[in-house]
C-alpha atoms as a PDB file:
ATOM      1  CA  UNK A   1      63.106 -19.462 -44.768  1.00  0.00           C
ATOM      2  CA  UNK A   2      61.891 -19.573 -40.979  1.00  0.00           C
ATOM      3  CA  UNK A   3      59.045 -17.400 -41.834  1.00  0.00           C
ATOM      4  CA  UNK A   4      57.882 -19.763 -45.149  1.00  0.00           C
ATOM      5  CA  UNK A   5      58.164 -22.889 -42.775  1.00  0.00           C
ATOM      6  CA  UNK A   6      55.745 -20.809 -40.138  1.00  0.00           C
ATOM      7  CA  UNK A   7      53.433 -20.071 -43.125  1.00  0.00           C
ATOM      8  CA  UNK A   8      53.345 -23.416 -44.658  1.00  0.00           C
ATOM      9  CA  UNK A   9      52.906 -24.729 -40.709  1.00  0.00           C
ATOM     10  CA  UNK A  10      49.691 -22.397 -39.704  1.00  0.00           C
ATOM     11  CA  UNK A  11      48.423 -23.248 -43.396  1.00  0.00           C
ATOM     12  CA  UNK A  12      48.695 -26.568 -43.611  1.00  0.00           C
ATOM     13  CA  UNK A  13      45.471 -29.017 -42.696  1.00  0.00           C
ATOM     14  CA  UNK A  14      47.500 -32.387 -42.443  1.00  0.00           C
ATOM     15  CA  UNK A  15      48.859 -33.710 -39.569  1.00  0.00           C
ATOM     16  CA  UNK A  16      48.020 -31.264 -37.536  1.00  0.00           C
ATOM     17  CA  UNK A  17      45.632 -33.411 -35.188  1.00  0.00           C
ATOM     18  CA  UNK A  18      49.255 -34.641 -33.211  1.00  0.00           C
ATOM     19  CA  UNK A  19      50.424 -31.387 -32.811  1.00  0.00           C
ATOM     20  CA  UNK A  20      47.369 -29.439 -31.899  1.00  0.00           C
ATOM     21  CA  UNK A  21      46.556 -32.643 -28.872  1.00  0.00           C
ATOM     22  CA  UNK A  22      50.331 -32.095 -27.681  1.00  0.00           C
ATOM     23  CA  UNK A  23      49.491 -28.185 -27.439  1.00  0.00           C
ATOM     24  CA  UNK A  24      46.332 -28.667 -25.472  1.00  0.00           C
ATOM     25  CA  UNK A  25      47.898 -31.379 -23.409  1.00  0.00           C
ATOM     26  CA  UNK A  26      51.440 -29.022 -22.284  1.00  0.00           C
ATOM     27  CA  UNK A  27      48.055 -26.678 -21.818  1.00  0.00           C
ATOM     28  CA  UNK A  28      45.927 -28.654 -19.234  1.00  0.00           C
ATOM     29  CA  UNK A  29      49.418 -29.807 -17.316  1.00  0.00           C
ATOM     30  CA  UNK A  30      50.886 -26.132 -17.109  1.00  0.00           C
ATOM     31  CA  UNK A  31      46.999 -25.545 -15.837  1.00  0.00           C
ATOM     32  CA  UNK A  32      46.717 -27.825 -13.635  1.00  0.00           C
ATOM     33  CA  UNK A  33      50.358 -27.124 -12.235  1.00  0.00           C
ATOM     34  CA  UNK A  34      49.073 -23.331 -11.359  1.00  0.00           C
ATOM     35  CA  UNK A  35      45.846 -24.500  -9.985  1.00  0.00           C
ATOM     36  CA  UNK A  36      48.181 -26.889  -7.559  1.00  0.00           C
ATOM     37  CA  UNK A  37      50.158 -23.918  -6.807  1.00  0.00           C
ATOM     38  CA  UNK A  38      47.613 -21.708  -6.532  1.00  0.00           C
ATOM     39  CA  UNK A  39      45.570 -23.481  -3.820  1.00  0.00           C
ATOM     40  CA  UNK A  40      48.026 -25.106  -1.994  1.00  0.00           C
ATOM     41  CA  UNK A  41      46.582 -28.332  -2.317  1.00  0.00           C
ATOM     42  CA  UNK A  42      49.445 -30.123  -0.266  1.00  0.00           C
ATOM     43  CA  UNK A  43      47.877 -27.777   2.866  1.00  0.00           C
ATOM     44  CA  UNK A  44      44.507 -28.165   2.304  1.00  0.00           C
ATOM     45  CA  UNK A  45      44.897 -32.394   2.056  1.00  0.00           C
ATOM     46  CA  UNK A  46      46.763 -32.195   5.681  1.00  0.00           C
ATOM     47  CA  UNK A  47      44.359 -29.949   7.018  1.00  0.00           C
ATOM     48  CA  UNK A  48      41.549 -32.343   6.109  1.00  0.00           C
ATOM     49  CA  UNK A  49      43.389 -35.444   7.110  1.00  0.00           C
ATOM     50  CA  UNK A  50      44.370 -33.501  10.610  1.00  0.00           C
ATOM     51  CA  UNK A  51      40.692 -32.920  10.772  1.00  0.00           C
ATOM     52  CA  UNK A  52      39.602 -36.475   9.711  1.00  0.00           C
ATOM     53  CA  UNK A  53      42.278 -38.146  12.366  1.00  0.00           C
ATOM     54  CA  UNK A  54      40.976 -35.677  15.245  1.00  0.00           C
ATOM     55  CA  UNK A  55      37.186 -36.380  14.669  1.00  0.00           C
ATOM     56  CA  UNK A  56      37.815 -40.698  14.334  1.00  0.00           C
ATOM     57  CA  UNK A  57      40.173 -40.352  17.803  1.00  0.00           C
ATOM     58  CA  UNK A  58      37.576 -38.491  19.478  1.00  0.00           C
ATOM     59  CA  UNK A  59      34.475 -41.184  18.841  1.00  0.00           C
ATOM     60  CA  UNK A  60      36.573 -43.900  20.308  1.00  0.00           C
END
């Protein structure tokens, strides 16, 4: 029965616009969660703010 409904699923052309944008879209966020990760983004945006703060407090 499972394996029919996984059959009929792969096979079948309607309807399967919805389902193959909410595939891609869990995709790009599980990407994009990794890439955050990854780089440390959180460090690298207070770094350049630290940087940013230093170099205005210096010219005044």
């Amino acid at each position: 029965m499972m394996m029919d409904m996984l059959t009929r699923l792969i096979h079948e052309e309607e309807g399967a616009a919805a389902s193959e944008y909410a595939v891609l879209l869990a995709l790009v966020i599980v990407t994009v969660l990794i890439a955050l990760w990854l780089f440390d983004i959180r460090e690298a945006y207070n770094t350049v703010t630290n940087k940013v703060k230093n170099a205005t407090n210096n010219q005044t």
